[in-house]
N, C-alpha and C. Protein backbone atom coordinates (compact mmCIF):
# COMPACT_ATOMS: atom_id res chain seq x y z
N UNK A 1 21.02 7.14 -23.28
CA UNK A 1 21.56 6.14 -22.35
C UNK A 1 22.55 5.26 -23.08
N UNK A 2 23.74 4.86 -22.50
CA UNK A 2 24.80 4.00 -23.34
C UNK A 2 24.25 2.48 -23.14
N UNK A 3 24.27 1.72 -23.98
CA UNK A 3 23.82 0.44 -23.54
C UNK A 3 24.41 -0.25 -23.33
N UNK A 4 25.59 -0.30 -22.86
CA UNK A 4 26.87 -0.77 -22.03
C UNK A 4 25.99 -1.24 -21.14
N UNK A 5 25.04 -0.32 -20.08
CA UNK A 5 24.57 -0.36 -19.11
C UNK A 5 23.68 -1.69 -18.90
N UNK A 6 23.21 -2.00 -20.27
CA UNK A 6 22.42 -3.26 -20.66
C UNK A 6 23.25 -4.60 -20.64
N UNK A 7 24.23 -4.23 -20.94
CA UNK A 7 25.54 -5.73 -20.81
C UNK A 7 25.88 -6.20 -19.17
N UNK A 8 25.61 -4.90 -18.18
CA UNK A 8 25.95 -5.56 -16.99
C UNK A 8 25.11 -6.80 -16.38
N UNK A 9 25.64 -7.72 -15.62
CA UNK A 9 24.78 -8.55 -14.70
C UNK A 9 23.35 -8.11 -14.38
N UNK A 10 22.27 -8.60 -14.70
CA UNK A 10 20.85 -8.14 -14.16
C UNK A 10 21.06 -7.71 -12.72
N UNK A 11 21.83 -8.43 -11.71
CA UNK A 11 21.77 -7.93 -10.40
C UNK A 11 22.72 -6.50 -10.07
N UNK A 12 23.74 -6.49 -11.06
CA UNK A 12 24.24 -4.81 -11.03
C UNK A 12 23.34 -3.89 -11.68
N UNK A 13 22.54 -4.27 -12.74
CA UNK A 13 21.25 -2.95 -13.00
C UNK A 13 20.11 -2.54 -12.00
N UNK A 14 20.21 -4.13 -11.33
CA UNK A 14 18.52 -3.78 -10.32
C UNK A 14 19.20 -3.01 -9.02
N UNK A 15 20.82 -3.06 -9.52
CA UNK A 15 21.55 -1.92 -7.80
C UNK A 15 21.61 -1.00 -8.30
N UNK A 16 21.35 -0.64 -9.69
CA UNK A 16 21.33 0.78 -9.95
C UNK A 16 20.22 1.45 -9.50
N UNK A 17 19.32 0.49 -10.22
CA UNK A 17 17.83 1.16 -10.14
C UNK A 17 17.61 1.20 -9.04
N UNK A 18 17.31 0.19 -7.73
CA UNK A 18 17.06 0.23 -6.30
C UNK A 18 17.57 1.34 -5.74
N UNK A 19 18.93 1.97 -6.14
CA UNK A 19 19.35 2.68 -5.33
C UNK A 19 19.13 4.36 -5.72
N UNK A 20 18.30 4.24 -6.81
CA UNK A 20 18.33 5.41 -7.99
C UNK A 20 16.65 5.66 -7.07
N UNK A 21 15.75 4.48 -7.09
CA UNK A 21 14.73 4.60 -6.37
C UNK A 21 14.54 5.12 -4.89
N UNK A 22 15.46 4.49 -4.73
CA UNK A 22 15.37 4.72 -2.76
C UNK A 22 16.38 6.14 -2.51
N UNK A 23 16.87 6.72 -3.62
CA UNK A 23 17.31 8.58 -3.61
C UNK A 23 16.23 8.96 -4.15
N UNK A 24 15.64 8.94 -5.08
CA UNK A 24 14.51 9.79 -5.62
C UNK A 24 13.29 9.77 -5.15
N UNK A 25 13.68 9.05 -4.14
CA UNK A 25 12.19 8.35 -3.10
C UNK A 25 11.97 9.20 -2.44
N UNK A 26 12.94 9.52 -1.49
CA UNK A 26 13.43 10.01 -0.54
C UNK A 26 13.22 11.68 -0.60
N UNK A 27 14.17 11.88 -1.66
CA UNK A 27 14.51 13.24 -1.13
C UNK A 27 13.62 13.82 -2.99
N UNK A 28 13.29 15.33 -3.24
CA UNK A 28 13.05 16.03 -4.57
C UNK A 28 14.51 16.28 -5.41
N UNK A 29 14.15 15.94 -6.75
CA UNK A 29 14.44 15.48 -7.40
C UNK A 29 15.93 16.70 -7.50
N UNK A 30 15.56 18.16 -7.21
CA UNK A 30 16.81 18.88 -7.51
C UNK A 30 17.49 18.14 -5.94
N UNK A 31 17.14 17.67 -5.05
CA UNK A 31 18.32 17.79 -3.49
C UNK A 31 18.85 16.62 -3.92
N UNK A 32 18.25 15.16 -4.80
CA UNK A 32 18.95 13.51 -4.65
C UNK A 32 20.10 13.84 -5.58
N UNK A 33 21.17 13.10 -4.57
CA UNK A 33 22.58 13.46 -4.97
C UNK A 33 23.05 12.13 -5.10
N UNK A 34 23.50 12.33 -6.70
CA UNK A 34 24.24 11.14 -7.55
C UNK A 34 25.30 10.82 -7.06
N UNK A 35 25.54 11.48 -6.42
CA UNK A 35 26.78 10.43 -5.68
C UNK A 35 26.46 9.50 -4.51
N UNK A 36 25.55 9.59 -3.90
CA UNK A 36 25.01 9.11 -2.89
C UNK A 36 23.73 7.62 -3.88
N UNK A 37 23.48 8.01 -4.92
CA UNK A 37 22.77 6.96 -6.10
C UNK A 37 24.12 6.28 -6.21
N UNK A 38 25.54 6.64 -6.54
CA UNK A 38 26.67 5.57 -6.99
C UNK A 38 27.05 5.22 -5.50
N UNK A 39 26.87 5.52 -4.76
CA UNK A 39 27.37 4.81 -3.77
C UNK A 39 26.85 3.76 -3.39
N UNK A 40 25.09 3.91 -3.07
CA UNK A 40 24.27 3.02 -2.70
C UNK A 40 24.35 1.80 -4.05
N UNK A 41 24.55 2.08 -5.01
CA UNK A 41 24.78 1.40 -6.36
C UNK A 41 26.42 0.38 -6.20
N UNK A 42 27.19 0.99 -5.69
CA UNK A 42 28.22 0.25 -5.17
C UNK A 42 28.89 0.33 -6.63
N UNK A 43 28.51 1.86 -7.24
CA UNK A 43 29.75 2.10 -8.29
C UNK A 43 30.54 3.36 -8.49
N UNK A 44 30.69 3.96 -9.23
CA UNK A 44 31.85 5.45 -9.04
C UNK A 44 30.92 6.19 -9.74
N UNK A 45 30.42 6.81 -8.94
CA UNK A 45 29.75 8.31 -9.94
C UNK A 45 30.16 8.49 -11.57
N UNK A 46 31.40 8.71 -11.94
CA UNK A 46 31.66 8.39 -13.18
C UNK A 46 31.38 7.75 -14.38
N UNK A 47 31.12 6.46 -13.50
CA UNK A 47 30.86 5.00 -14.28
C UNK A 47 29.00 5.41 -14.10
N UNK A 48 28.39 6.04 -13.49
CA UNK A 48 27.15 5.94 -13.26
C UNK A 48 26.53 7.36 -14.23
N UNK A 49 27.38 7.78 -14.79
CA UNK A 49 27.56 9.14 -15.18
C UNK A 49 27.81 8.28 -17.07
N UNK A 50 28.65 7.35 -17.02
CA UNK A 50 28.87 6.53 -18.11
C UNK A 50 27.43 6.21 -18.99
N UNK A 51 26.77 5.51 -18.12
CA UNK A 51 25.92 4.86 -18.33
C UNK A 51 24.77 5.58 -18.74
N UNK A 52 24.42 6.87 -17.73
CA UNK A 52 23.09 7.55 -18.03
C UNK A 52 23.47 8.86 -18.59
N UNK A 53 24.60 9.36 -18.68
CA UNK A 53 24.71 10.65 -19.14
C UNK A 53 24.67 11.92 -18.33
N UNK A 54 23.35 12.11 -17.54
CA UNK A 54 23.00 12.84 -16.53
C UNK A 54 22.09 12.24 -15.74
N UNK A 55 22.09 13.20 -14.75
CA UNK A 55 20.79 12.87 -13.65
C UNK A 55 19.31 12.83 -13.88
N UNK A 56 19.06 13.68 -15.13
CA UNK A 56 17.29 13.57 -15.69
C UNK A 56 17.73 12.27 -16.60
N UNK A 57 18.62 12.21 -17.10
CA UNK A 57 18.11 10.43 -18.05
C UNK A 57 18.28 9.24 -16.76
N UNK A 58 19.28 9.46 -16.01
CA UNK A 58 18.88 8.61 -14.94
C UNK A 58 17.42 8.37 -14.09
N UNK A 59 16.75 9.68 -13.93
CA UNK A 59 15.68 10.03 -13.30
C UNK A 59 14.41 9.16 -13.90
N UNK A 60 14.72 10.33 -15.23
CA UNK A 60 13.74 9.36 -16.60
C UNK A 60 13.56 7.62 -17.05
N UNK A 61 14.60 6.86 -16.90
CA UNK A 61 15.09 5.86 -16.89
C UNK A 61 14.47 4.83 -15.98
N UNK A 62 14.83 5.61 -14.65
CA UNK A 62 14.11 4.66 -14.09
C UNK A 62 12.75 4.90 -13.94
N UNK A 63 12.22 5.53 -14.20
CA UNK A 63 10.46 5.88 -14.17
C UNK A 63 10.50 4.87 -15.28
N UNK A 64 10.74 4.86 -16.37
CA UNK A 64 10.37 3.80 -17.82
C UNK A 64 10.85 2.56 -16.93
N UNK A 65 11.71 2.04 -15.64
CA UNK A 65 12.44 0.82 -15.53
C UNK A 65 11.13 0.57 -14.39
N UNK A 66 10.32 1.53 -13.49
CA UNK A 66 9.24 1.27 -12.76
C UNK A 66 7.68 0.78 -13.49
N UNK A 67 7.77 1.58 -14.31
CA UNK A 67 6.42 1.43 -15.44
C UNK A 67 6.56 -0.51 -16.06
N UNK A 68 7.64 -0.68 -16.37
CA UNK A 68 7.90 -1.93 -16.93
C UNK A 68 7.46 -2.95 -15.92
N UNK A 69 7.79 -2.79 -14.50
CA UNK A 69 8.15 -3.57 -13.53
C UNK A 69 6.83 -3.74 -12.83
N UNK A 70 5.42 -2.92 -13.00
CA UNK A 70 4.42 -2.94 -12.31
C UNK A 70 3.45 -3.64 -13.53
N UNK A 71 3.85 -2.97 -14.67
CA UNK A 71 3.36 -3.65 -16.50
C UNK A 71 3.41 -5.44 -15.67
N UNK A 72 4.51 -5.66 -16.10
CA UNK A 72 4.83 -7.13 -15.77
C UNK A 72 4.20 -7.98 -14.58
N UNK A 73 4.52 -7.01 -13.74
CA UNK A 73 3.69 -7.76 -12.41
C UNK A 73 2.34 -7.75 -12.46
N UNK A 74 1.41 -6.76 -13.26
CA UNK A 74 0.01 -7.60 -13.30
C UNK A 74 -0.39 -8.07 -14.79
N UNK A 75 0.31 -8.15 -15.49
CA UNK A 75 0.05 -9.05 -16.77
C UNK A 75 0.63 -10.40 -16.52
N UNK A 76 -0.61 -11.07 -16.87
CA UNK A 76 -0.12 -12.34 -16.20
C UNK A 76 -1.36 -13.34 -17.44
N UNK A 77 -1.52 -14.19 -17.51
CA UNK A 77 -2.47 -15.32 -18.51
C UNK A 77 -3.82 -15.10 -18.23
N UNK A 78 -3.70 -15.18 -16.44
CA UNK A 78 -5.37 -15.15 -16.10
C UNK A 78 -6.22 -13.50 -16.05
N UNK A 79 -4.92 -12.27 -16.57
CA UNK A 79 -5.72 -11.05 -16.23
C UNK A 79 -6.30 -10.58 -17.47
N UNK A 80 -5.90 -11.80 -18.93
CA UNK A 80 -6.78 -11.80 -19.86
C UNK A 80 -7.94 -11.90 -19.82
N UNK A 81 -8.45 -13.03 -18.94
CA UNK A 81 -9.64 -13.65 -19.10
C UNK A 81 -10.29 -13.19 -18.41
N UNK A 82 -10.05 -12.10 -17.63
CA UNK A 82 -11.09 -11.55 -16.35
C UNK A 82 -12.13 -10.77 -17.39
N UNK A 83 -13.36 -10.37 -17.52
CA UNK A 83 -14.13 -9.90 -18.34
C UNK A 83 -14.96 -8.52 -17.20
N UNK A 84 -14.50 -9.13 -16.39
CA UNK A 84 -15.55 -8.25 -15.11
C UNK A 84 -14.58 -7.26 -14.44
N UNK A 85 -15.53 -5.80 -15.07
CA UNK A 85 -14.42 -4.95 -14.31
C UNK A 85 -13.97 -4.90 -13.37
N UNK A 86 -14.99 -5.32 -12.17
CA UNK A 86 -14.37 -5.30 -10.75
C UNK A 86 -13.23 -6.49 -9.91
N UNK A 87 -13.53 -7.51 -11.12
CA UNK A 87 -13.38 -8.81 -10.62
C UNK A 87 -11.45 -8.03 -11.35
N UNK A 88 -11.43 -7.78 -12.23
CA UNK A 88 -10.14 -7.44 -12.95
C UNK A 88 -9.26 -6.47 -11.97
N UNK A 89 -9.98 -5.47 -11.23
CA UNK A 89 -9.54 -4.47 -10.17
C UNK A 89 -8.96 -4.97 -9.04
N UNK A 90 -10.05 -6.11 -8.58
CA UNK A 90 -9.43 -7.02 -7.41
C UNK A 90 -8.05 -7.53 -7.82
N UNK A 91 -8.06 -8.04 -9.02
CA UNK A 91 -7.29 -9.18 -9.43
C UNK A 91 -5.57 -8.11 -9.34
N UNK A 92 -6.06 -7.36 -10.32
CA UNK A 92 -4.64 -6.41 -10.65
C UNK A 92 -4.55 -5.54 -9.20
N UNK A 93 -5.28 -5.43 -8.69
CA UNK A 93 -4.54 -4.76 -7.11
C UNK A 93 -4.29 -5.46 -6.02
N UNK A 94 -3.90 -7.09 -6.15
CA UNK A 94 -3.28 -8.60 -5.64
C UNK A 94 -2.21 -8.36 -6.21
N UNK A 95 -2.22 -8.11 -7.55
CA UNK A 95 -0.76 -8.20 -7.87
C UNK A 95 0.12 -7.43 -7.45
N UNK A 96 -0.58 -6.21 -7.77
CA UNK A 96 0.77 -4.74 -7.57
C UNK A 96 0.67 -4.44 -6.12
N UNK A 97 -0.03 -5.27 -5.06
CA UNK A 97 0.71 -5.02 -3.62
C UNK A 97 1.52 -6.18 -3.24
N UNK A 98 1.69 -7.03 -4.01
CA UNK A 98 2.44 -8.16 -4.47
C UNK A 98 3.88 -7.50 -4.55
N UNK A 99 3.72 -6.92 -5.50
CA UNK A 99 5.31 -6.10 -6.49
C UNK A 99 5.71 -5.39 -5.52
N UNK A 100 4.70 -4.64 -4.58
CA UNK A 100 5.11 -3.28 -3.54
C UNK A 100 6.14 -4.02 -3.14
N UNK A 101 5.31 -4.78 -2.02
CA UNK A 101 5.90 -5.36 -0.93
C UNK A 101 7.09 -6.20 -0.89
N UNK A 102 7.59 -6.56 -2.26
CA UNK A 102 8.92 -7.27 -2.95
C UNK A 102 9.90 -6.34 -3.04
N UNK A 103 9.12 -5.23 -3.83
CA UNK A 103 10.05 -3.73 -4.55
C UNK A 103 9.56 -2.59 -3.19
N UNK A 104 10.02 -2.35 -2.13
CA UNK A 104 9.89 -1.47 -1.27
C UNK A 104 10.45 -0.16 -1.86
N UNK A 105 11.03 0.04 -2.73
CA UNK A 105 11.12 1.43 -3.11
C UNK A 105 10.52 2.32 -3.66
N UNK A 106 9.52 0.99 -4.59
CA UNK A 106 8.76 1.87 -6.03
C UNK A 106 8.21 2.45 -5.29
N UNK A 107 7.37 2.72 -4.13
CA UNK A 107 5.62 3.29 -4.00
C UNK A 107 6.21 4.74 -3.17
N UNK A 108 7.18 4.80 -2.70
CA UNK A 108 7.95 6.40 -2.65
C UNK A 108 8.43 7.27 -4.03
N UNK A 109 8.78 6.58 -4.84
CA UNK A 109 9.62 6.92 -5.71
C UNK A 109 8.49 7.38 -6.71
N UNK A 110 7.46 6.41 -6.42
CA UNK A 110 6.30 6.69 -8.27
C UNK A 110 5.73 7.73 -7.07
N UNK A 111 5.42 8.10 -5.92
CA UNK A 111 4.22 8.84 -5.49
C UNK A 111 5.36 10.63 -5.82
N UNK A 112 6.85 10.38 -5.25
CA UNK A 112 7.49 11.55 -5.88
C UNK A 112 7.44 11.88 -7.46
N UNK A 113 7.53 10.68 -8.27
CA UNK A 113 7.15 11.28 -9.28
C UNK A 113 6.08 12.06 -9.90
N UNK A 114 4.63 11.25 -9.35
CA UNK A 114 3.25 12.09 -9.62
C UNK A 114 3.23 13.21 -9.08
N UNK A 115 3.64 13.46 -7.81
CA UNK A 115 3.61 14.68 -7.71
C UNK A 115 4.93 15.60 -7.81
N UNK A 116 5.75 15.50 -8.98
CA UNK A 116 6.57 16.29 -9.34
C UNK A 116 5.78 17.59 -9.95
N UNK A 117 6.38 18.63 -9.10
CA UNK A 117 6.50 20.19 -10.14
C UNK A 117 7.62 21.26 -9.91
N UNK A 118 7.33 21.64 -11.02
CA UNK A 118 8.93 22.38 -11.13
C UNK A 118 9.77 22.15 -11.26
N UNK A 119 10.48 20.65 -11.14
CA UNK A 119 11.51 20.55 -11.51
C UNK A 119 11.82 20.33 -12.55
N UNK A 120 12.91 19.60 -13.12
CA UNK A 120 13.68 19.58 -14.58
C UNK A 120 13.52 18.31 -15.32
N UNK A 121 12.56 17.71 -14.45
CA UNK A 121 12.20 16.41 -15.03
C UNK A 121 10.78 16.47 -14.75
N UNK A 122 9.91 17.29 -14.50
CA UNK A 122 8.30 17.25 -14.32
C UNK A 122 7.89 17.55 -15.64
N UNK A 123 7.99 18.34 -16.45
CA UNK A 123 7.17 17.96 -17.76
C UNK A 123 7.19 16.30 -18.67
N UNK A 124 8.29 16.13 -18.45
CA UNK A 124 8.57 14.91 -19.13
C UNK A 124 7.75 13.72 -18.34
N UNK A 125 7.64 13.45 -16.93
CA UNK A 125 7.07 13.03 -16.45
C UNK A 125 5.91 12.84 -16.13
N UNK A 126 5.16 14.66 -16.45
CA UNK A 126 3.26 14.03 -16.10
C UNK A 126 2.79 13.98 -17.32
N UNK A 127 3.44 14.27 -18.49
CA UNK A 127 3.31 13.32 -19.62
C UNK A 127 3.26 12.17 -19.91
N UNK A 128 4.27 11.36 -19.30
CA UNK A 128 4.12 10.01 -19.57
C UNK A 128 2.96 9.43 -18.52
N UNK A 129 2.89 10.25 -17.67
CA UNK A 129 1.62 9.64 -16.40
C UNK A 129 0.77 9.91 -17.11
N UNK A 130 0.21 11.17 -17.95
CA UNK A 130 -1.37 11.27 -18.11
C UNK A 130 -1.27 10.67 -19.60
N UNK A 131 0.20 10.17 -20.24
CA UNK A 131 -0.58 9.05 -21.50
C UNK A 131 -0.53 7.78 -20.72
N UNK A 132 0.16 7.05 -19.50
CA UNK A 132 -0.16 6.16 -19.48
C UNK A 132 -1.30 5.53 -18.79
N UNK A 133 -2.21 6.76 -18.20
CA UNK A 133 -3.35 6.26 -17.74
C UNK A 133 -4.14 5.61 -18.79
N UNK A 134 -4.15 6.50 -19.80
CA UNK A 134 -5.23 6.07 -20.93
C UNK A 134 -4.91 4.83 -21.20
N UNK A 135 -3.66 4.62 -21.35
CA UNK A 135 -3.13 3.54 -22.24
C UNK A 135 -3.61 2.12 -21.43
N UNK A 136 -3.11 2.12 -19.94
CA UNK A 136 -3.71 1.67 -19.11
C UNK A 136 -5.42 0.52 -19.18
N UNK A 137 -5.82 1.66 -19.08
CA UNK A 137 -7.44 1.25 -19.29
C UNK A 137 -7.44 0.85 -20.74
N UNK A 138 -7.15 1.28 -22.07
CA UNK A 138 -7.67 0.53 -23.12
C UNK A 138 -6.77 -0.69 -23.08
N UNK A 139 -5.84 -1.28 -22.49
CA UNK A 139 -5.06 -2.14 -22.63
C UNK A 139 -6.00 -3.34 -21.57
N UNK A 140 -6.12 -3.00 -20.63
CA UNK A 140 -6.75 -4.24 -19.20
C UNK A 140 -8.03 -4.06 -19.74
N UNK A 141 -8.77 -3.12 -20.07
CA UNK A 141 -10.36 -3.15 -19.77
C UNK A 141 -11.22 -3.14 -21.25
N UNK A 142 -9.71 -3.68 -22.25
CA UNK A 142 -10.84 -4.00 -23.70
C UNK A 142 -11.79 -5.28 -23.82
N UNK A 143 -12.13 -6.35 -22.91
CA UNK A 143 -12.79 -7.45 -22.95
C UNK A 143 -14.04 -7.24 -22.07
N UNK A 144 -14.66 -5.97 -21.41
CA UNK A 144 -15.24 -6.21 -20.37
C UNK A 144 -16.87 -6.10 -20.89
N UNK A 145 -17.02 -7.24 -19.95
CA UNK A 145 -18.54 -7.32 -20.31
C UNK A 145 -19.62 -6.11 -19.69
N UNK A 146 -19.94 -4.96 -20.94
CA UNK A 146 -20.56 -3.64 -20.79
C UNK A 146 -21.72 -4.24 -20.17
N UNK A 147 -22.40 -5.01 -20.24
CA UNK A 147 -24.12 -5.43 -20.29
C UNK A 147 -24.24 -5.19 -18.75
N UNK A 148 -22.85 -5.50 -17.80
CA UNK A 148 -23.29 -5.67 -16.45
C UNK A 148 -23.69 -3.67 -15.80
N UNK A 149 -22.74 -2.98 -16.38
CA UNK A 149 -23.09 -1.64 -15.80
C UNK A 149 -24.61 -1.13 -16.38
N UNK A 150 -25.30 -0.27 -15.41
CA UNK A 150 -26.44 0.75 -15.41
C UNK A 150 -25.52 1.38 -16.83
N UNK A 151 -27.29 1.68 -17.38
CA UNK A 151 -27.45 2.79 -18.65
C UNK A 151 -26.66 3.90 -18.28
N UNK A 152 -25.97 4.43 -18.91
CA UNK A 152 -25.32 5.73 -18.78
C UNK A 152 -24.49 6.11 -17.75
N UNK A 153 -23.91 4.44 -17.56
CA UNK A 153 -22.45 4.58 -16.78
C UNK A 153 -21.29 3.94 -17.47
N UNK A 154 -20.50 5.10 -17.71
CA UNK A 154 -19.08 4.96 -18.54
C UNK A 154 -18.04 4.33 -17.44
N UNK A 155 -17.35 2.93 -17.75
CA UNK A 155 -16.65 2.46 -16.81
C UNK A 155 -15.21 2.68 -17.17
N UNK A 156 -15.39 3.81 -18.10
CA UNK A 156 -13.60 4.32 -18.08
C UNK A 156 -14.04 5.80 -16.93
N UNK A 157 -14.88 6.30 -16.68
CA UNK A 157 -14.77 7.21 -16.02
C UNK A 157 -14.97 6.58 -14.35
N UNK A 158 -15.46 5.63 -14.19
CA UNK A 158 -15.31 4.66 -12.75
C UNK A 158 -14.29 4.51 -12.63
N UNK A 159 -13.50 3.92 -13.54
CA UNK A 159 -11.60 3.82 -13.45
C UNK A 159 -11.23 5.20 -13.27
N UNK A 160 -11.24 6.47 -13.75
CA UNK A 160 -10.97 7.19 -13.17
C UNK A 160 -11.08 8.05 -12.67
N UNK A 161 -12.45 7.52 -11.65
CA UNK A 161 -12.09 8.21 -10.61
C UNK A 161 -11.84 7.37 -9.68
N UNK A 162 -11.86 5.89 -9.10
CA UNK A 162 -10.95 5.43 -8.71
C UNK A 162 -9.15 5.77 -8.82
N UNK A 163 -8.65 5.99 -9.33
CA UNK A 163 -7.67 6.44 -9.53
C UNK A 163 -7.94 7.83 -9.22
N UNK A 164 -8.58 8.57 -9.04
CA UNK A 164 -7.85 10.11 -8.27
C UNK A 164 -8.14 10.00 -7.20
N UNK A 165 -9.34 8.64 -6.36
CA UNK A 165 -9.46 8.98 -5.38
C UNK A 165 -8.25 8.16 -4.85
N UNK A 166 -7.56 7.47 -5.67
CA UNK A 166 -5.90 6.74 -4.62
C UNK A 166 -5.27 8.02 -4.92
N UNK A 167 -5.10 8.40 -5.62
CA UNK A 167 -3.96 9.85 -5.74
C UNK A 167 -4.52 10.59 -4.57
N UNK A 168 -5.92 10.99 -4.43
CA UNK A 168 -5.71 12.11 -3.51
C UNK A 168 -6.19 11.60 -1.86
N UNK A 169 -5.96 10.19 -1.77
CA UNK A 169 -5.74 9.52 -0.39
C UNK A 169 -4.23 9.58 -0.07
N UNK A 170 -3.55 9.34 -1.13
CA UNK A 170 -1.99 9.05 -1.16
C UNK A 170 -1.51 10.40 -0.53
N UNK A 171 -1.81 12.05 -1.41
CA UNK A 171 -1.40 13.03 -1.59
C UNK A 171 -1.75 13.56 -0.23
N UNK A 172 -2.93 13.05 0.87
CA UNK A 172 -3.40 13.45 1.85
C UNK A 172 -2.60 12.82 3.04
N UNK A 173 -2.45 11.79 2.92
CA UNK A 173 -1.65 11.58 3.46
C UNK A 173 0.45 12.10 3.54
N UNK A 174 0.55 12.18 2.69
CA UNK A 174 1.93 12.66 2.36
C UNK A 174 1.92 14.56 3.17
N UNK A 175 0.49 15.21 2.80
CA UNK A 175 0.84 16.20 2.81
C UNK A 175 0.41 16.25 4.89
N UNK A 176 -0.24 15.19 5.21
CA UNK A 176 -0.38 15.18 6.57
C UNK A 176 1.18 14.29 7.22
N UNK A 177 2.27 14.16 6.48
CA UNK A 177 3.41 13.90 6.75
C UNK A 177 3.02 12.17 7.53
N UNK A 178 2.22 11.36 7.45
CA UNK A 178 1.55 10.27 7.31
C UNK A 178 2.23 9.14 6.77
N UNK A 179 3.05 7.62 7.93
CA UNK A 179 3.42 6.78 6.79
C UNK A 179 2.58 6.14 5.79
N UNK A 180 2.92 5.57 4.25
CA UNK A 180 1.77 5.29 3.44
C UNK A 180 2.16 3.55 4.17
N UNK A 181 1.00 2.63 4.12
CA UNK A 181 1.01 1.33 4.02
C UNK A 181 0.65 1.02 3.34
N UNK A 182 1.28 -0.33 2.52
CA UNK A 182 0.26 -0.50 1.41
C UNK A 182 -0.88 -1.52 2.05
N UNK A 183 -1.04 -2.24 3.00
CA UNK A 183 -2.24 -2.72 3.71
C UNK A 183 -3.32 -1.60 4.01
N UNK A 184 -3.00 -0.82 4.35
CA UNK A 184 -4.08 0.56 4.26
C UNK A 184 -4.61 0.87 3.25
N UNK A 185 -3.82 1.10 1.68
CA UNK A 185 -4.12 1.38 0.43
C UNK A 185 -4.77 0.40 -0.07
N UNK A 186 -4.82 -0.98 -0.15
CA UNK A 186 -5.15 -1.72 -0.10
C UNK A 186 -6.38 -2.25 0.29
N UNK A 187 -6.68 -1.65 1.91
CA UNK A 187 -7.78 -1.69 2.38
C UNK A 187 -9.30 -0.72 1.64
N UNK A 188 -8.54 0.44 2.03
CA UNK A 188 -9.23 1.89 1.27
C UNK A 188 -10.06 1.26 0.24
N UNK A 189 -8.62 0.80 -0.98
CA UNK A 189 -9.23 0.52 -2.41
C UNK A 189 -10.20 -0.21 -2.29
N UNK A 190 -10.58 -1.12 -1.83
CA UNK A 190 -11.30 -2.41 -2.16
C UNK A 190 -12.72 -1.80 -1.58
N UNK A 191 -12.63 -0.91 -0.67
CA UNK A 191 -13.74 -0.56 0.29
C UNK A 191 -14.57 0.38 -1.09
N UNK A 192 -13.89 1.39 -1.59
CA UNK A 192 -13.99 2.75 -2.69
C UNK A 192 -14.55 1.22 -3.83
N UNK A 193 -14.06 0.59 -4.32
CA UNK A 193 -14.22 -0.33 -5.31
C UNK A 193 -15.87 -0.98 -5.22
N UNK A 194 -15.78 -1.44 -4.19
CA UNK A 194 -16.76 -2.15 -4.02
C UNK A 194 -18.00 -0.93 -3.47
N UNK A 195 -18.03 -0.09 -3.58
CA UNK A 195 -19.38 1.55 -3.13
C UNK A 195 -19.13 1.21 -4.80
N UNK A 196 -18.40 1.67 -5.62
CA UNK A 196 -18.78 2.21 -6.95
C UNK A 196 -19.36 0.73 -7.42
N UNK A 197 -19.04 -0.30 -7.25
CA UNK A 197 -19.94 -1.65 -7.92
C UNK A 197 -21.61 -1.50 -7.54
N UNK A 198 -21.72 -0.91 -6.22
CA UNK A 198 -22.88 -0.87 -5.89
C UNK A 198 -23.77 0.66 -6.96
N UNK A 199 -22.91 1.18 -6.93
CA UNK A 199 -23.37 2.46 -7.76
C UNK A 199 -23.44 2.40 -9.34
N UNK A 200 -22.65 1.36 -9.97
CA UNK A 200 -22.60 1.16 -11.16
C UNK A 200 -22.79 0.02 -11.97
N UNK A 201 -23.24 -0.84 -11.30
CA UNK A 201 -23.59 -2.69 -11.47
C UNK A 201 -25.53 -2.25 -11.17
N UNK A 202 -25.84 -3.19 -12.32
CA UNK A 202 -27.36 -3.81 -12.52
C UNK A 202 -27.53 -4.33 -10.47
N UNK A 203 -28.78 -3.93 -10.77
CA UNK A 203 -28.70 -5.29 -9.04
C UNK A 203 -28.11 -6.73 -9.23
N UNK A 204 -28.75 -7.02 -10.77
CA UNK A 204 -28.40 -8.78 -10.49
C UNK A 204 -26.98 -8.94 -10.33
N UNK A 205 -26.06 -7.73 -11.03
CA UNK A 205 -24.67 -7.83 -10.97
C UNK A 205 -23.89 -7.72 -9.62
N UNK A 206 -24.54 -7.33 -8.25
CA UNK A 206 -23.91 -6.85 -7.71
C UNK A 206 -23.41 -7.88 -6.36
């Protein structure tokens, strides 16, 4: 990537990215056409061609410019101090329907990315998804107070399977051609969240 691209106005990068999002949202990754990304960008294919080189570092780019942007939105002072896994789940899924509902592009754009295959940017991509799950959980969930879960419940494996069961609510829906809401996702989660507290919390914890 040239870092020219880094010297422009913050509000000419977030028209790159917005508009890089809302093509890759949209359409798979071989049909979104860069010229239709510089247009919505309100620059010359060329100059957009300047900046990223090609269409997979553009692609790539902004997946690292989404990852940053959801990072940020739930790291915050108080998601240190949460100690309680569930109480931390609530907390960080306030935030990131927070970010949705600001950033209307990401939650098309990251659900095309997870389920990328075959194309020319899918290896590179469920790579960085299946390291950043891990990374994920040891990063939010190194303070949590173990004492509250039942004997011989691992609460990195509660995290994920929470997390496949949003992937494969998301994926069920998409493949039933279904709009996603995030008030629905939202709803779901908290409902799925709060069955596994009951399944994995002491009584006194629950």
């Amino acid at each position: 990537m040239n870092n020219a691209f880094y010297e422009l106005p913050e509000e000419k990068q977030l028209a790159v990215y917005n508009a890089a999002m809302e093509v890759f949202g949209e359409y798979e990754y071989k049909r979104a056409s860069t010229d239709l990304i510089a247009s919505k960008a309100g620059i010359s294919k060329g100059l957009l061609f300047y900046y990223f080189h090609n269409k997979k570092n553009l692609y790539l780019h902004t997946f690292e410019y989404v990852s940053k942007i959801v990072e940020e939105a739930i790291s915050d002072a108080h998601l240190w101090e949460i100690n309680d896994f569930f109480e931390l789940i609530a907390y960080a899924t306030e935030k990131k329907v927070k970010m949705l509902i600001e950033n209307p592009f990401i939650i098309r754009f990251s659900i095309r990315c997870f389920y990328s295959q075959k194309e020319d940017v899918s290896t590179e991509i469920q790579s960085k998804i299946s390291i950043g799950k891990g990374e994920k959980y040891d990063t939010y969930f190194k303070n949590l107070e173990l004492d509250k879960f039942k004997e011989g419940i691992d609460p990195k494996r509660i995290y994920h399977m929470l997390v496949w069961i949003t992937d494969g609510y998301l994926h069920s829906r998409q493949m039933e051609g279904k709009a996603i809401e995030i008030d629905d996702i939202k709803k779901e989660f908290t409902q799925w969240a709060a069955m596994f507290k009951n399944i994995s919390y002491k009584e006194e914890f629950q």
